[in-house]
Structures are given as structure tokens and as C-alpha cells.
PDB file of N, CA and C in Angstrom:
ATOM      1  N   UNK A   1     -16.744   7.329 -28.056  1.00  0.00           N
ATOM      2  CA  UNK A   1     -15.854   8.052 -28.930  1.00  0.00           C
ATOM      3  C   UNK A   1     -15.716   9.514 -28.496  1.00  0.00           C
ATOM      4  N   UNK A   2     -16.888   9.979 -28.308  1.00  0.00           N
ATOM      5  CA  UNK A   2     -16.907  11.409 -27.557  1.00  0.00           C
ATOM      6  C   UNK A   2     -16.118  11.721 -26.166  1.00  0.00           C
ATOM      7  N   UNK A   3     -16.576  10.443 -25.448  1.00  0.00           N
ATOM      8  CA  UNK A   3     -16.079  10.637 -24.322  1.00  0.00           C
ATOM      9  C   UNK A   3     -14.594  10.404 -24.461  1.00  0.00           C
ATOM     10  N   UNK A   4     -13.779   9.623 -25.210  1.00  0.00           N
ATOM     11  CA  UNK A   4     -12.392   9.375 -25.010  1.00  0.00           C
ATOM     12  C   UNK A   4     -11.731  10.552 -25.671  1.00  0.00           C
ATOM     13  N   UNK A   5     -12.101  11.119 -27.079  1.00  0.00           N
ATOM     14  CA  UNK A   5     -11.736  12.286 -27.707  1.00  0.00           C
ATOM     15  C   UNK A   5     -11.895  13.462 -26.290  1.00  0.00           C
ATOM     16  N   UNK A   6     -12.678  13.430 -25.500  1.00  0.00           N
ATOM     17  CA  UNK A   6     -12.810  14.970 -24.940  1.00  0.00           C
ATOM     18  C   UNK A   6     -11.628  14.108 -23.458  1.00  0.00           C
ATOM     19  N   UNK A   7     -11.691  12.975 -22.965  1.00  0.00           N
ATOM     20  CA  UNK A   7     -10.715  13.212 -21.958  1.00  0.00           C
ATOM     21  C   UNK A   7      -9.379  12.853 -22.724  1.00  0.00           C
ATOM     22  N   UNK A   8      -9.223  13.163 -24.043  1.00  0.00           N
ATOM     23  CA  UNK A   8      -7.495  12.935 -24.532  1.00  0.00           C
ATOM     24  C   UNK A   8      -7.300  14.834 -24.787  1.00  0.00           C
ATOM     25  N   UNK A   9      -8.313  15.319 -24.886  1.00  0.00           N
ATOM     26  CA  UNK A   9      -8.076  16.832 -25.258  1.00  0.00           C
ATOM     27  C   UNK A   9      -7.944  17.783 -23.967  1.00  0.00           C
ATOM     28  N   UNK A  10      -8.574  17.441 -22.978  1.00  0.00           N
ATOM     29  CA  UNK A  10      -9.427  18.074 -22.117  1.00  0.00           C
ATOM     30  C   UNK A  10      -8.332  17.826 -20.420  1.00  0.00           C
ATOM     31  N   UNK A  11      -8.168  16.446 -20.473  1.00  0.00           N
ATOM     32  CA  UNK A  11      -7.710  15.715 -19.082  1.00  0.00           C
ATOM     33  C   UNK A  11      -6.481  16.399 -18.972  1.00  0.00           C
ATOM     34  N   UNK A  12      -5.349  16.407 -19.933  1.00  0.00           N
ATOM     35  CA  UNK A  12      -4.175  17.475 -19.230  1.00  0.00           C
ATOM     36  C   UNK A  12      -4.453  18.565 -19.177  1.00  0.00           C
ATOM     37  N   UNK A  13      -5.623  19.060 -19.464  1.00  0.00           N
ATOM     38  CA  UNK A  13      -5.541  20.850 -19.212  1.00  0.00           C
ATOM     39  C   UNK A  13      -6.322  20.829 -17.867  1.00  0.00           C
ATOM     40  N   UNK A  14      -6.672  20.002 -17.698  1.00  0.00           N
ATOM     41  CA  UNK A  14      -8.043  19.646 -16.430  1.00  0.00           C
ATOM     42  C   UNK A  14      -6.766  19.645 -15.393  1.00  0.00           C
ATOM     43  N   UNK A  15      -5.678  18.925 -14.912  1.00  0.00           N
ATOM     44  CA  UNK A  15      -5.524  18.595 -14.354  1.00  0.00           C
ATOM     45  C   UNK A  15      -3.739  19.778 -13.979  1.00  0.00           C
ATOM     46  N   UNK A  16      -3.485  20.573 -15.490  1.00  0.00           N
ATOM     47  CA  UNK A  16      -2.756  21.509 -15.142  1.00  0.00           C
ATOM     48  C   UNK A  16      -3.944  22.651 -14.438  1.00  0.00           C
ATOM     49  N   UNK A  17      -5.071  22.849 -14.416  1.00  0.00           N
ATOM     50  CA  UNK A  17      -5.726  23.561 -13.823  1.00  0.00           C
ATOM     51  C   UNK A  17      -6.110  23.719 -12.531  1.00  0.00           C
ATOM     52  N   UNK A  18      -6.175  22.765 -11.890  1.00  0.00           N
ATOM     53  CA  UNK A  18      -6.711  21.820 -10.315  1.00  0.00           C
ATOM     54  C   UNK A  18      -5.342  22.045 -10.079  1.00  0.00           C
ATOM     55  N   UNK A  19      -3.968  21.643 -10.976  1.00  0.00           N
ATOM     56  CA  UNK A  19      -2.400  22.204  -9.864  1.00  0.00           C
ATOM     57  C   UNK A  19      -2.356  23.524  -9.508  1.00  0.00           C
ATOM     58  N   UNK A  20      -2.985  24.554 -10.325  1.00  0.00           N
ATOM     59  CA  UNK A  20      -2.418  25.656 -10.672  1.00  0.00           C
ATOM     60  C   UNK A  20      -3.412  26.179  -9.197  1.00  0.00           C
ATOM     61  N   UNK A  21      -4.481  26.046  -9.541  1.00  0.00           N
ATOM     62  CA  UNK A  21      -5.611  26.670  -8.671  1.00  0.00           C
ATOM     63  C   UNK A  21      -6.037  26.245  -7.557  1.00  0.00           C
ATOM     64  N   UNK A  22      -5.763  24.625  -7.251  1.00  0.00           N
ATOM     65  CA  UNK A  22      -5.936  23.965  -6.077  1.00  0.00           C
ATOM     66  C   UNK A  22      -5.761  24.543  -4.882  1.00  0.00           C
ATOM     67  N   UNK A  23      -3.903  24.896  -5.034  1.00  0.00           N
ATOM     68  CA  UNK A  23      -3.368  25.571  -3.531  1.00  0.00           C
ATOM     69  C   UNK A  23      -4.062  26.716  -2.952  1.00  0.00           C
ATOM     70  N   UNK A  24      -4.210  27.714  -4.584  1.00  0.00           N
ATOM     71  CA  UNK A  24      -4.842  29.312  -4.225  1.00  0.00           C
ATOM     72  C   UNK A  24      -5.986  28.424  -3.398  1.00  0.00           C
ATOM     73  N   UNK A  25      -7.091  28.044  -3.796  1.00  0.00           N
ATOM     74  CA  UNK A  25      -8.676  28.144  -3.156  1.00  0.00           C
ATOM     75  C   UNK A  25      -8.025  27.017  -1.913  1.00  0.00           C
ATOM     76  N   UNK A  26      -7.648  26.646  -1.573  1.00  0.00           N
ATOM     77  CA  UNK A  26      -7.426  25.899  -0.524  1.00  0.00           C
ATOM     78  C   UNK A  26      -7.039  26.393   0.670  1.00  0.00           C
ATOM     79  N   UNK A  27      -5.652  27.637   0.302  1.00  0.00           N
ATOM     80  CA  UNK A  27      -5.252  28.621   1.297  1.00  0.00           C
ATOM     81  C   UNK A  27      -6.255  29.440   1.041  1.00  0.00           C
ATOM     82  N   UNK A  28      -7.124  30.065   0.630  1.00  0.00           N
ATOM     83  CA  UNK A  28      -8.061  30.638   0.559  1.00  0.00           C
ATOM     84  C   UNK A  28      -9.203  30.360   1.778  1.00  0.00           C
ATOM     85  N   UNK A  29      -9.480  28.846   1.795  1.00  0.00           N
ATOM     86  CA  UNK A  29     -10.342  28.403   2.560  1.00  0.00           C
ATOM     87  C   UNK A  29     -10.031  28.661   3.554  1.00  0.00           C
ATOM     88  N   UNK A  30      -8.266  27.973   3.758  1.00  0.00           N
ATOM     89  CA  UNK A  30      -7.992  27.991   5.244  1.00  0.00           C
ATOM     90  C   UNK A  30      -7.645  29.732   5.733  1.00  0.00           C
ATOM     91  N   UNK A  31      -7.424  29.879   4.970  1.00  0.00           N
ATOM     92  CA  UNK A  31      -7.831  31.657   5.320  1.00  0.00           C
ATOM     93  C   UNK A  31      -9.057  31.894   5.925  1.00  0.00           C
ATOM     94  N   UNK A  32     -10.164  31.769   5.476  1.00  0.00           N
ATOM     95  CA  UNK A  32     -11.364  32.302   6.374  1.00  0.00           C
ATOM     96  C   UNK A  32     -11.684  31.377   6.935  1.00  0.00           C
ATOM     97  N   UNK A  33     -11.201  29.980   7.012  1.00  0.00           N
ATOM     98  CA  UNK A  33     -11.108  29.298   8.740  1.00  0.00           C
ATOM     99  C   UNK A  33     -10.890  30.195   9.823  1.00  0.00           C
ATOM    100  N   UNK A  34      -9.622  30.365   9.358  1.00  0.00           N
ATOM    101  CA  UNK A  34      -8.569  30.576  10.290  1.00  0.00           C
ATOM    102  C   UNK A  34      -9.150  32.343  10.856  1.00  0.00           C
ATOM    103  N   UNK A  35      -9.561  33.165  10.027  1.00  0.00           N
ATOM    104  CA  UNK A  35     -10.209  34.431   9.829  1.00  0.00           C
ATOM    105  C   UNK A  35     -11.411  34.084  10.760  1.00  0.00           C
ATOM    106  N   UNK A  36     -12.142  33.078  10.359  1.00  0.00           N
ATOM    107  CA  UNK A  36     -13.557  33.209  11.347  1.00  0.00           C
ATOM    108  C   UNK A  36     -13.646  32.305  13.003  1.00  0.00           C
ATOM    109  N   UNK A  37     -12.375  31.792  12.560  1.00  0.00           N
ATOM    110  CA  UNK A  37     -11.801  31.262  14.146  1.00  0.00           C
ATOM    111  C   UNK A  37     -10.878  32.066  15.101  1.00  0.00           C
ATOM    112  N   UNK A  38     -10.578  33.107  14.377  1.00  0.00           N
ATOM    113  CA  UNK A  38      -9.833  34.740  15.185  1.00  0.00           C
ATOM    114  C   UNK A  38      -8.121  34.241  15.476  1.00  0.00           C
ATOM    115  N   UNK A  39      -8.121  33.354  14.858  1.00  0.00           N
ATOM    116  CA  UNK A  39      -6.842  32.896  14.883  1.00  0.00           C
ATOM    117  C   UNK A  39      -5.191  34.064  14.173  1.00  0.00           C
ATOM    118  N   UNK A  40      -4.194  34.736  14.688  1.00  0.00           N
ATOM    119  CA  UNK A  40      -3.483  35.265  14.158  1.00  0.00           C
ATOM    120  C   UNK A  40      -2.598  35.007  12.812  1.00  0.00           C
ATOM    121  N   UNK A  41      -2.409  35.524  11.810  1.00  0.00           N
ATOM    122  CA  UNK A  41      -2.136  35.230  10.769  1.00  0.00           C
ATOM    123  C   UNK A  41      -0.240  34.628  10.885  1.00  0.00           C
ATOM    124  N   UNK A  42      -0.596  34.134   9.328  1.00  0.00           N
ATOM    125  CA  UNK A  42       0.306  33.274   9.519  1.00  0.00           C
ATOM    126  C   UNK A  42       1.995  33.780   9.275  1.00  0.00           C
ATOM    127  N   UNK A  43       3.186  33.682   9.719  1.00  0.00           N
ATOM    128  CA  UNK A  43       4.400  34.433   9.185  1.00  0.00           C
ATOM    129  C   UNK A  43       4.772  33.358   7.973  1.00  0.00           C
ATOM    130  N   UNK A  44       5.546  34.009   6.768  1.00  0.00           N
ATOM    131  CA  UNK A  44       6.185  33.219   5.884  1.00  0.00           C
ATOM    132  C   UNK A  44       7.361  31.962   6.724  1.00  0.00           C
ATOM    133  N   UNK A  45       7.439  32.133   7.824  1.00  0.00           N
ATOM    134  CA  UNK A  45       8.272  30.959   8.392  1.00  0.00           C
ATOM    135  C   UNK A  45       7.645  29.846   9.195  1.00  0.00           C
ATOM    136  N   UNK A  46       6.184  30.271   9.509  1.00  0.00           N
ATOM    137  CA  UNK A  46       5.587  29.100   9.981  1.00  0.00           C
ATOM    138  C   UNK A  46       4.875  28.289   8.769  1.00  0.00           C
ATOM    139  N   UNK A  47       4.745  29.095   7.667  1.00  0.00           N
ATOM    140  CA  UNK A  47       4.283  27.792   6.450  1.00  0.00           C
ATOM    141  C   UNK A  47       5.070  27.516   6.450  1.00  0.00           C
ATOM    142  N   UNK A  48       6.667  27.879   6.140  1.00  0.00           N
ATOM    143  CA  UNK A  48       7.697  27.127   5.351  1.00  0.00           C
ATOM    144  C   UNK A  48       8.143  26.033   6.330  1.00  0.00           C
ATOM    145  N   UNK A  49       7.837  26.362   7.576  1.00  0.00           N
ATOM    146  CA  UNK A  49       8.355  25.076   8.902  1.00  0.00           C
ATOM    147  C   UNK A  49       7.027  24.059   8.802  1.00  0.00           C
ATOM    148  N   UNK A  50       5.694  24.690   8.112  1.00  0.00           N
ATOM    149  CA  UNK A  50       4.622  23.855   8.039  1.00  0.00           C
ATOM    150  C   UNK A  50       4.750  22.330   7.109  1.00  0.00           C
ATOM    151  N   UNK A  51       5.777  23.318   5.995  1.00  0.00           N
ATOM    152  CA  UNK A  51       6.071  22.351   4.844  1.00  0.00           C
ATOM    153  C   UNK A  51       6.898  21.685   4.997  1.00  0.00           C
ATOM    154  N   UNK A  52       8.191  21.971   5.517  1.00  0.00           N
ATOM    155  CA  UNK A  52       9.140  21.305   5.856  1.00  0.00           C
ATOM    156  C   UNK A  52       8.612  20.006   6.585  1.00  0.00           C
ATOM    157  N   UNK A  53       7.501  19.677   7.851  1.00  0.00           N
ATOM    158  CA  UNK A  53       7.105  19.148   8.865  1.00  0.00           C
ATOM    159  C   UNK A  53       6.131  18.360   7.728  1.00  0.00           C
ATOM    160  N   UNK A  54       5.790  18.945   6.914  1.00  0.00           N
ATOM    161  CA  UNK A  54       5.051  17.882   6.079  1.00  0.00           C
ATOM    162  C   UNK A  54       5.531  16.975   5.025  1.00  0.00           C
ATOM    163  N   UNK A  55       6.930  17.752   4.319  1.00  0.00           N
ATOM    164  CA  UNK A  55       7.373  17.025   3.732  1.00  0.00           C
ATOM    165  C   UNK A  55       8.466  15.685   4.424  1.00  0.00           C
ATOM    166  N   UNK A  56       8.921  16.258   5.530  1.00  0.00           N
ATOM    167  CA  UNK A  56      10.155  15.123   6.838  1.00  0.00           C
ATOM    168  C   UNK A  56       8.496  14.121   6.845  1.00  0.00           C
ATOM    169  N   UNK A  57       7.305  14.113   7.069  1.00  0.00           N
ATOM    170  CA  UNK A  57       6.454  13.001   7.700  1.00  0.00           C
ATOM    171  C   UNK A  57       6.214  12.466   6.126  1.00  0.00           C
ATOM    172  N   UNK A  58       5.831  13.265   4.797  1.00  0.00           N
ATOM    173  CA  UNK A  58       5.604  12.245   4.074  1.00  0.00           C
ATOM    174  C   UNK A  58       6.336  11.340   3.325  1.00  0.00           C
ATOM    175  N   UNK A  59       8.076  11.593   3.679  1.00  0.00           N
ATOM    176  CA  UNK A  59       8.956  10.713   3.432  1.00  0.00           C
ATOM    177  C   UNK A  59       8.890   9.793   4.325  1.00  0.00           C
ATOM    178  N   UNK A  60       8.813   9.939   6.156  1.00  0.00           N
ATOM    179  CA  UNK A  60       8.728   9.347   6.654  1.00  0.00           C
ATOM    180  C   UNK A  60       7.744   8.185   6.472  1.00  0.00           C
ATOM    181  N   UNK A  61       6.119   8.363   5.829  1.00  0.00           N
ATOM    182  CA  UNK A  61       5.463   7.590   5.883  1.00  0.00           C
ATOM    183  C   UNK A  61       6.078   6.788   4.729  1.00  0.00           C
ATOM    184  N   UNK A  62       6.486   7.364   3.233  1.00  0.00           N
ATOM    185  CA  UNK A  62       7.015   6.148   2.265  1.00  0.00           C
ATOM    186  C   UNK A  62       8.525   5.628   2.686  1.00  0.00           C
ATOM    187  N   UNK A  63       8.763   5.602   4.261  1.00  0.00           N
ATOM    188  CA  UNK A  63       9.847   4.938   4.658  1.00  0.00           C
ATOM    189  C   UNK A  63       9.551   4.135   4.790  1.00  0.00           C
ATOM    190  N   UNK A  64       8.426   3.950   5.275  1.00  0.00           N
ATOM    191  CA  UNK A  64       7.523   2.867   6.565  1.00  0.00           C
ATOM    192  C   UNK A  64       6.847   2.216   5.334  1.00  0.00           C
ATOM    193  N   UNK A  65       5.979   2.899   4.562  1.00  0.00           N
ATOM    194  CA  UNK A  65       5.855   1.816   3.283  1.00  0.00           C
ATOM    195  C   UNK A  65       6.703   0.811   2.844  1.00  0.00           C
ATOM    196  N   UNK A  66       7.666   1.601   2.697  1.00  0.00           N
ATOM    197  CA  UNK A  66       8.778   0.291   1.298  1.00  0.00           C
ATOM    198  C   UNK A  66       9.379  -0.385   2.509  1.00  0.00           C
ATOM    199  N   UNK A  67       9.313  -0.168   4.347  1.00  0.00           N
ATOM    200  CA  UNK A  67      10.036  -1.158   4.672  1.00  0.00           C
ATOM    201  C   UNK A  67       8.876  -2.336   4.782  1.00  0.00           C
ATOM    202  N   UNK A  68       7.449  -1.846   5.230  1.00  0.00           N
ATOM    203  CA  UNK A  68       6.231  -2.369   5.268  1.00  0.00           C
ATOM    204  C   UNK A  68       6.465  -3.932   4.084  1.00  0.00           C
ATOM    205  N   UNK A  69       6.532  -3.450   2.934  1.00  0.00           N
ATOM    206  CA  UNK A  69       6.499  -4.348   1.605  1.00  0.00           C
ATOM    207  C   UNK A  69       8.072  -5.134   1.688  1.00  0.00           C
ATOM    208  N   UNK A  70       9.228  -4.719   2.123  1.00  0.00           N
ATOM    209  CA  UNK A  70      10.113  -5.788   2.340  1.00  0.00           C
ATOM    210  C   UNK A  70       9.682  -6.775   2.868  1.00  0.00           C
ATOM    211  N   UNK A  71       9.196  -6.150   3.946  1.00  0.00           N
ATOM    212  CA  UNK A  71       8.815  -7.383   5.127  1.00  0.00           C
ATOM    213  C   UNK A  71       7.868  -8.382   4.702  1.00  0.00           C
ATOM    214  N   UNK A  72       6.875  -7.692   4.217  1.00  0.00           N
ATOM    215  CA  UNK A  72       5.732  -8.538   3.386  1.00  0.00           C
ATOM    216  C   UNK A  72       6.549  -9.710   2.334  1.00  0.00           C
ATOM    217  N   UNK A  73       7.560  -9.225   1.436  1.00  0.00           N
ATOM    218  CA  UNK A  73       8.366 -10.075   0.458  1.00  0.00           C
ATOM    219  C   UNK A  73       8.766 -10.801   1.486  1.00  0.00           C
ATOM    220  N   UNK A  74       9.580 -10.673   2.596  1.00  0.00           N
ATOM    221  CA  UNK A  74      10.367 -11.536   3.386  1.00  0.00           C
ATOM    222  C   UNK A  74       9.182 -12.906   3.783  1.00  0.00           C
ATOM    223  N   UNK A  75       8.370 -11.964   4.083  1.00  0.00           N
ATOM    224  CA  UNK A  75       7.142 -13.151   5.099  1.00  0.00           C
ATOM    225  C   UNK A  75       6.411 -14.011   4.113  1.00  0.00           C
ATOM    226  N   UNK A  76       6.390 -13.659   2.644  1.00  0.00           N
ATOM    227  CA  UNK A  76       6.093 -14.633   1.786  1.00  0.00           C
ATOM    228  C   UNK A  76       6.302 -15.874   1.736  1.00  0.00           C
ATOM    229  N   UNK A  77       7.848 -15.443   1.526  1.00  0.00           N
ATOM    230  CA  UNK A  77       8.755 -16.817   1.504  1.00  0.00           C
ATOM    231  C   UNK A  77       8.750 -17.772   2.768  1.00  0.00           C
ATOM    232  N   UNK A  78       8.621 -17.044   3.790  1.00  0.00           N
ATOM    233  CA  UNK A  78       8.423 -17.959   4.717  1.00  0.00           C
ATOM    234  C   UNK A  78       7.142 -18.887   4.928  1.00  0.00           C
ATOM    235  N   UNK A  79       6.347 -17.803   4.291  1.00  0.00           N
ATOM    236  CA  UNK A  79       4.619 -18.422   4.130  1.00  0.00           C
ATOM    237  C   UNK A  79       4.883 -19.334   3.342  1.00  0.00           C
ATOM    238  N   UNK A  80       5.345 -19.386   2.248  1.00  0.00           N
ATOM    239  CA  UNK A  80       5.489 -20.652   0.926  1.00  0.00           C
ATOM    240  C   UNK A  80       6.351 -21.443   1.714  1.00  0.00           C
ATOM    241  N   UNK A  81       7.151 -21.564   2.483  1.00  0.00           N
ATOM    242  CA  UNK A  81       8.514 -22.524   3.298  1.00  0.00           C
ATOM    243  C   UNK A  81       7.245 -23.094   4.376  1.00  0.00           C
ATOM    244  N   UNK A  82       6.559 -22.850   5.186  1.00  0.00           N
ATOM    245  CA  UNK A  82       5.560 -23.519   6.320  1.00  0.00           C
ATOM    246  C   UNK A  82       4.500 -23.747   5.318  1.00  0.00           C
ATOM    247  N   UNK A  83       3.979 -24.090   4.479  1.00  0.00           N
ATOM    248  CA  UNK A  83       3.158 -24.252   3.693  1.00  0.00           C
ATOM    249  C   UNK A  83       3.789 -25.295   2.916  1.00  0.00           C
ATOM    250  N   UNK A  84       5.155 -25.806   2.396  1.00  0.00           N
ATOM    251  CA  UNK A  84       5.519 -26.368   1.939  1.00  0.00           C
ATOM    252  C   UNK A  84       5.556 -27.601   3.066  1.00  0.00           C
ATOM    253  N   UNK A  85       6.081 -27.278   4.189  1.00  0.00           N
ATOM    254  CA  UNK A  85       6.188 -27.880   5.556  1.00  0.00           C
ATOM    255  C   UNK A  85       5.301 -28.651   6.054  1.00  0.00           C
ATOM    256  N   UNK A  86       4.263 -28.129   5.611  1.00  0.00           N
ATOM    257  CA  UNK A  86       2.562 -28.868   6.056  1.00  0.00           C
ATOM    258  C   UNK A  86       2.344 -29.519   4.860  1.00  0.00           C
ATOM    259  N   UNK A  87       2.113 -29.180   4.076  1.00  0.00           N
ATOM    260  CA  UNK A  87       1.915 -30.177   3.033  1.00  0.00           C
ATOM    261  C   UNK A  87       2.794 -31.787   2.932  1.00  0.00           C
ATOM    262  N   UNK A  88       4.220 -31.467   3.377  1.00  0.00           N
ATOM    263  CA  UNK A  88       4.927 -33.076   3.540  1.00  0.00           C
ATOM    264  C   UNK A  88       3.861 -33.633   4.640  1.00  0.00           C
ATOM    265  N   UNK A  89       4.211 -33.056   5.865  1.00  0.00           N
ATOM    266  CA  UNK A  89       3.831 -33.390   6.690  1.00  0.00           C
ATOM    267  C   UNK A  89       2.320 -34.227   6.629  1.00  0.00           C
ATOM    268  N   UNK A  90       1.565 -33.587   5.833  1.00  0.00           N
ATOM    269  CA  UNK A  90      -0.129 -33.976   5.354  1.00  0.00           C
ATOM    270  C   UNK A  90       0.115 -35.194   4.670  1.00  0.00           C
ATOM    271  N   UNK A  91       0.978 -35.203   3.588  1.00  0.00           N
ATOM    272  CA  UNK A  91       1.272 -36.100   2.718  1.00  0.00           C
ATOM    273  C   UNK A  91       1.935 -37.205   3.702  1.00  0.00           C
ATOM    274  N   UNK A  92       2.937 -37.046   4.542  1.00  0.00           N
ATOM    275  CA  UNK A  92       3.654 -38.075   4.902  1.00  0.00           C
ATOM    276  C   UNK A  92       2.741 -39.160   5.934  1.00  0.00           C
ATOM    277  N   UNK A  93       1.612 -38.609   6.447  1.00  0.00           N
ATOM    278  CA  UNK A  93       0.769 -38.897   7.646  1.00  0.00           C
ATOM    279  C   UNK A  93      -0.772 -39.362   7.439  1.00  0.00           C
ATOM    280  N   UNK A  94      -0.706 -38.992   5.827  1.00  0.00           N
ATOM    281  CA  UNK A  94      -1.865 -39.089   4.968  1.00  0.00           C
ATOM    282  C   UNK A  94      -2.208 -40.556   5.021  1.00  0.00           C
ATOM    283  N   UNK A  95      -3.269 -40.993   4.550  1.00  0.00           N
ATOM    284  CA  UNK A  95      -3.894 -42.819   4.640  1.00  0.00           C
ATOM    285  C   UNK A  95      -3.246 -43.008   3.237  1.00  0.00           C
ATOM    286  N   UNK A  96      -3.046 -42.416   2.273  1.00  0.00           N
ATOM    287  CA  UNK A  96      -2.460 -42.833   1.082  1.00  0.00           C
ATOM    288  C   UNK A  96      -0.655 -43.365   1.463  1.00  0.00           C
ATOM    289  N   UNK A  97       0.153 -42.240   2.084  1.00  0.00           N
ATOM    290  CA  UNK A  97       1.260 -42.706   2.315  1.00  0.00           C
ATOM    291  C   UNK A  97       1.463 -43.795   2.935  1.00  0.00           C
ATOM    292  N   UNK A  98       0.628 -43.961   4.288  1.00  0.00           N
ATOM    293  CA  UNK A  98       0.678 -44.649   5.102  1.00  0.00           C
ATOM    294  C   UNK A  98       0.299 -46.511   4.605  1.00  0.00           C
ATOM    295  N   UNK A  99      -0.373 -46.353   3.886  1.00  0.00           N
ATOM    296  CA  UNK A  99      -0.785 -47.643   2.875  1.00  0.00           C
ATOM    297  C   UNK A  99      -0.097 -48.248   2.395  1.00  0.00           C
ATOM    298  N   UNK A 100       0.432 -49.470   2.510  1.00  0.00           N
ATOM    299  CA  UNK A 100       1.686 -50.451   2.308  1.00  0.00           C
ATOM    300  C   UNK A 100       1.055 -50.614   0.362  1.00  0.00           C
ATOM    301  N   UNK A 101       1.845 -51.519  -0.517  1.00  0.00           N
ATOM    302  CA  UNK A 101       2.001 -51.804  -1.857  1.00  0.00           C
ATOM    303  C   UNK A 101       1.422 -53.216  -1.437  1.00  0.00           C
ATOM    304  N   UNK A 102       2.137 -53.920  -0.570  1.00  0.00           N
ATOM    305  CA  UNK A 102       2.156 -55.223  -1.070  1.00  0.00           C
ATOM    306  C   UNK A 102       1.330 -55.504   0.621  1.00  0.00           C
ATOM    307  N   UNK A 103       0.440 -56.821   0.505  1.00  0.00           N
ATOM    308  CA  UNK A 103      -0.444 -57.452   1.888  1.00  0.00           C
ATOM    309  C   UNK A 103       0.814 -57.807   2.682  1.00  0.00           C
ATOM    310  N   UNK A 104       0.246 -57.586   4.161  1.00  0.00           N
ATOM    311  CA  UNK A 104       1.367 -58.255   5.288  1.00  0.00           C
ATOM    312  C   UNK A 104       1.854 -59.794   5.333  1.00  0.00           C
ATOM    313  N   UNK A 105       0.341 -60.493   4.867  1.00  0.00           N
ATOM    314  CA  UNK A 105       0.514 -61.805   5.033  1.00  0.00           C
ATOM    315  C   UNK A 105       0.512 -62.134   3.547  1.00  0.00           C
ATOM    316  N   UNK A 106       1.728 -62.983   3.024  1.00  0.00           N
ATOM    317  CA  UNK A 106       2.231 -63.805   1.911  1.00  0.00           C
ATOM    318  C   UNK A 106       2.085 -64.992   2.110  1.00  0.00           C
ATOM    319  N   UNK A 107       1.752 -65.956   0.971  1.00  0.00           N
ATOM    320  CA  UNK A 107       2.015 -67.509   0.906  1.00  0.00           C
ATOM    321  C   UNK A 107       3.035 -67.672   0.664  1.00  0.00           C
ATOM    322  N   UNK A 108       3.365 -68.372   1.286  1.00  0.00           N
ATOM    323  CA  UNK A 108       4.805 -69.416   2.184  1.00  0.00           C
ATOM    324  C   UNK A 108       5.105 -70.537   1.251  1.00  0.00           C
ATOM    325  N   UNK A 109       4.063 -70.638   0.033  1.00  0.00           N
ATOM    326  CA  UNK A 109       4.219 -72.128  -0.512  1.00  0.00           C
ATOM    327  C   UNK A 109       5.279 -71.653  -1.621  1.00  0.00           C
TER     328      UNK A 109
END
């Protein structure tokens, strides 16, 4: 009870907090990376080409996702179609199919 009351009060402010503050301490970090690796600082046009280059790849990757999952839908059906395929096939070749109703040899009388 405690615990669900404090993450229904608590979890959106938790998580507007980690947006708000995330980026600061993060460029922060990579600041004294980049500071203790003697590396030259950065111009406002190489982040914004940083972002740009990140946002063109992470569309790119949910390109490659949703075509990823077509294909998967496509290959289903084919999985259920050769699966359907083997199964006649099992069935048709099976000792049950193959098993006549009635004996070869009948009386003649």
C-alpha cells in the first residue's frame, strides 16, 4: 500500500526530474572526459550535426525494425503454409492412412 501510494505520488515527479537533469550531468560528464582527454571544445554546430547524425540513425534503426517485423509477419505465414504441407504429407504417408477399411482377400461364396 505504501509502496504503490509513494510510486503514484512520487514516479511522475521522479521521472520529470531524470528529463530535466539527465542531459545537464551527462554533458557534464562528457565535459570532463573530454577536459581530461585534452580534447578541443565543442562548437554549437558540431552538437547540432551530432544530433542531427543521431537522430537520421535512430530513425534509421526504427526503419529496419518495422521492416524487420513485416518480414517476420510475412515468414509466419509461410511457416504455417510448410507446416501445413508436412503435416498432409505425414498424414498422407502415415500407417493409419495407408491402412485399407476392408481385407484384400474376400469370400467368393
Amino acid at each position: 500500500m505504501v509502496k504503490q501510494r509513494f510510486l503514484t505520488h512520487f514516479k511522475p515527479w521522479l521521472f520529470a526530474v531524470i528529463r530535466v537533469v539527465g542531459p545537464i550531468v551527462g554533458y557534464q560528464l562528457f565535459d570532463k572526459a573530454r577536459t581530461y582527454l585534452q580534447y578541443a571544445p565543442l562548437n554549437s554546430v558540431d552538437v547540432l550535426l551530432g544530433a542531427v547524425v543521431a537522430l537520421l540513425m535512430a530513425g534509421l534503426l526504427c526503419g529496419l525494425w518495422a521492416w524487420g517485423e513485416w518480414c517476420w509477419f510475412k515468414l509466419q505465414r509461410l511457416r504455417g503454409f510448410c507446416a501445413e504441407l508436412k503435416r498432409a504429407f505425414r498424414n498422407h504417408w502415415g500407417p493409419k492412412a495407408v491402412r485399407t477399411s476392408q481385407p484384400v482377400t474376400r469370400n467368393m461364396a
